[in-house]
C-alpha atoms as a PDB file:
ATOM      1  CA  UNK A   1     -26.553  22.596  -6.855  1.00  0.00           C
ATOM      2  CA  UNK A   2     -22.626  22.329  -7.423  1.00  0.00           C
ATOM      3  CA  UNK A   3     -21.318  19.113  -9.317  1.00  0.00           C
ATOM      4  CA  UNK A   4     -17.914  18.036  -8.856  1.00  0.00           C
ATOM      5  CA  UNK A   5     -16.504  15.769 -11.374  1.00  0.00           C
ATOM      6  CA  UNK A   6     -13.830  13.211 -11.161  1.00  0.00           C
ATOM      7  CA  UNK A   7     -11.509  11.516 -14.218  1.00  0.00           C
ATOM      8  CA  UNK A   8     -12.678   7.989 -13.685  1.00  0.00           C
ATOM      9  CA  UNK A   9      -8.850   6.995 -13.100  1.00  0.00           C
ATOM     10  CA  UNK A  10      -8.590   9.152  -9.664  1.00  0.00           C
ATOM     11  CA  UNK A  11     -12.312   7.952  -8.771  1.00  0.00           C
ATOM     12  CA  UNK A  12     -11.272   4.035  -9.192  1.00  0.00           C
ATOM     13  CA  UNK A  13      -7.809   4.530  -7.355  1.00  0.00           C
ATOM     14  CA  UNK A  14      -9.600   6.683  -4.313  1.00  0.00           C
ATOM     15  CA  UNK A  15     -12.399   3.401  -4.396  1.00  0.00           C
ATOM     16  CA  UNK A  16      -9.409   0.673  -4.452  1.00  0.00           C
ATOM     17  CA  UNK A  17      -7.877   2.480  -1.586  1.00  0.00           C
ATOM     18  CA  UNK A  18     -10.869   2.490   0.398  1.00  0.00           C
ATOM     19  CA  UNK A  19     -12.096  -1.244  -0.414  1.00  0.00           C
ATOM     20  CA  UNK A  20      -7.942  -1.979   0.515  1.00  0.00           C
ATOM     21  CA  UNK A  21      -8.252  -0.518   3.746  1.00  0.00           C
ATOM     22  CA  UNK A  22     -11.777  -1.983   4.683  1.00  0.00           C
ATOM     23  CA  UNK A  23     -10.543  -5.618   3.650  1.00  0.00           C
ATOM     24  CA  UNK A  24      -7.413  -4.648   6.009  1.00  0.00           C
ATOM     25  CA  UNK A  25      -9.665  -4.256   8.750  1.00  0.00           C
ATOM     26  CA  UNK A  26     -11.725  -7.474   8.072  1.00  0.00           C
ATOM     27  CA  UNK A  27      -8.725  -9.321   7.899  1.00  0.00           C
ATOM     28  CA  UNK A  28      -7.275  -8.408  10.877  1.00  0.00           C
ATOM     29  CA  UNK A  29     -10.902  -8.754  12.807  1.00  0.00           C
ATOM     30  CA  UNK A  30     -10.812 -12.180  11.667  1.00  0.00           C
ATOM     31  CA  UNK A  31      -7.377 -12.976  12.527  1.00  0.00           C
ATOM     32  CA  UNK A  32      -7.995 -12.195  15.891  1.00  0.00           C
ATOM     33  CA  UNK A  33     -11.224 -14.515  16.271  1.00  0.00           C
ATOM     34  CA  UNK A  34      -8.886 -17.335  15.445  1.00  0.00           C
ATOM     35  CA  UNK A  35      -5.993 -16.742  17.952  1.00  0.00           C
ATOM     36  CA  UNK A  36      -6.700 -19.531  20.590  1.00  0.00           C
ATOM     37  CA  UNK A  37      -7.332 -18.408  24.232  1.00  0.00           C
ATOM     38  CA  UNK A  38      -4.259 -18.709  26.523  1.00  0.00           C
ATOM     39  CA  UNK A  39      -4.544 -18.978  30.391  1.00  0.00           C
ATOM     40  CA  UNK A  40      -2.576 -17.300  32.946  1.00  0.00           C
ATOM     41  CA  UNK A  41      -0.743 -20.480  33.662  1.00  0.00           C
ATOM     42  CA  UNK A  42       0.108 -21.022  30.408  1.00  0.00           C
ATOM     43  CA  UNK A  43       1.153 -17.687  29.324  1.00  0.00           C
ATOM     44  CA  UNK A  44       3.841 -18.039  32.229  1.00  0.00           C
ATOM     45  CA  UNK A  45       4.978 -21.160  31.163  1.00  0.00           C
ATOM     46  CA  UNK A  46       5.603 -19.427  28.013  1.00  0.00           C
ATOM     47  CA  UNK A  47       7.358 -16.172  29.406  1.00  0.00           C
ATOM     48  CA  UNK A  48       9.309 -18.838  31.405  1.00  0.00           C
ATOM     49  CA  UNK A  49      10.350 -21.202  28.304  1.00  0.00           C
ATOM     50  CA  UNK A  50      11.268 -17.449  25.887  1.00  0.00           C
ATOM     51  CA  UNK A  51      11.277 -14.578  28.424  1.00  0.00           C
ATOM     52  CA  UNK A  52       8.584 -11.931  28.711  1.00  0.00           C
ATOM     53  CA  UNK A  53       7.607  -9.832  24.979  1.00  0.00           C
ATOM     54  CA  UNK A  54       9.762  -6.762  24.635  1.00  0.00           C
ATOM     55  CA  UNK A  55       7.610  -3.999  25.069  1.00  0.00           C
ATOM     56  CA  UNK A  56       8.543  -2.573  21.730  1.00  0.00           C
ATOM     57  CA  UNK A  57       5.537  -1.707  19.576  1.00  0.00           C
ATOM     58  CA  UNK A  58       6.189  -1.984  16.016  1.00  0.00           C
ATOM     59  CA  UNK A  59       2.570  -1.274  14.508  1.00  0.00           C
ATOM     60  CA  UNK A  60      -0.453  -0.988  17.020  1.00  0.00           C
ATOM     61  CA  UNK A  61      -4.314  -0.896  15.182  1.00  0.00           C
ATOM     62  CA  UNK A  62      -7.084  -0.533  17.634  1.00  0.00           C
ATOM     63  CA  UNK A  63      -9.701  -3.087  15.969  1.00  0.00           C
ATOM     64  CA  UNK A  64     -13.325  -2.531  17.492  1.00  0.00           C
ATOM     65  CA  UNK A  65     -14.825  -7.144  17.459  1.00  0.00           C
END
């Protein structure tokens, strides 16, 4: 059996990136259960009132709720 050993530095900063990125997710997955539900009618109002969203994508994450 091989053993692979870590310094306890690299091990805690490859464990805070992990729990970062999980938290990331969670956050976002929550975010999205609080955005309120907007209807057809009123998502043209609001195109009419500000113009239509620019199609530009600045940072897309595919979240799986």
């Amino acid at each position: 059996m091989n053993t692979i050993t870590i310094p306890k530095k690299e091990l805690k900063a490859m464990v805070k990136e992990s729990l970062r990125e999980v938290f990331i997710q969670e956050l976002m997955k929550f975010r999205a259960l609080l955005l309120p539900f907007v209807s057809q009618k009123e998502q043209k109002e609001i195109e009419k009132l500000y113009g239509k969203p620019s199609r530009k994508v600045v940072k897309t994450i595919d979240i799986e709720i």
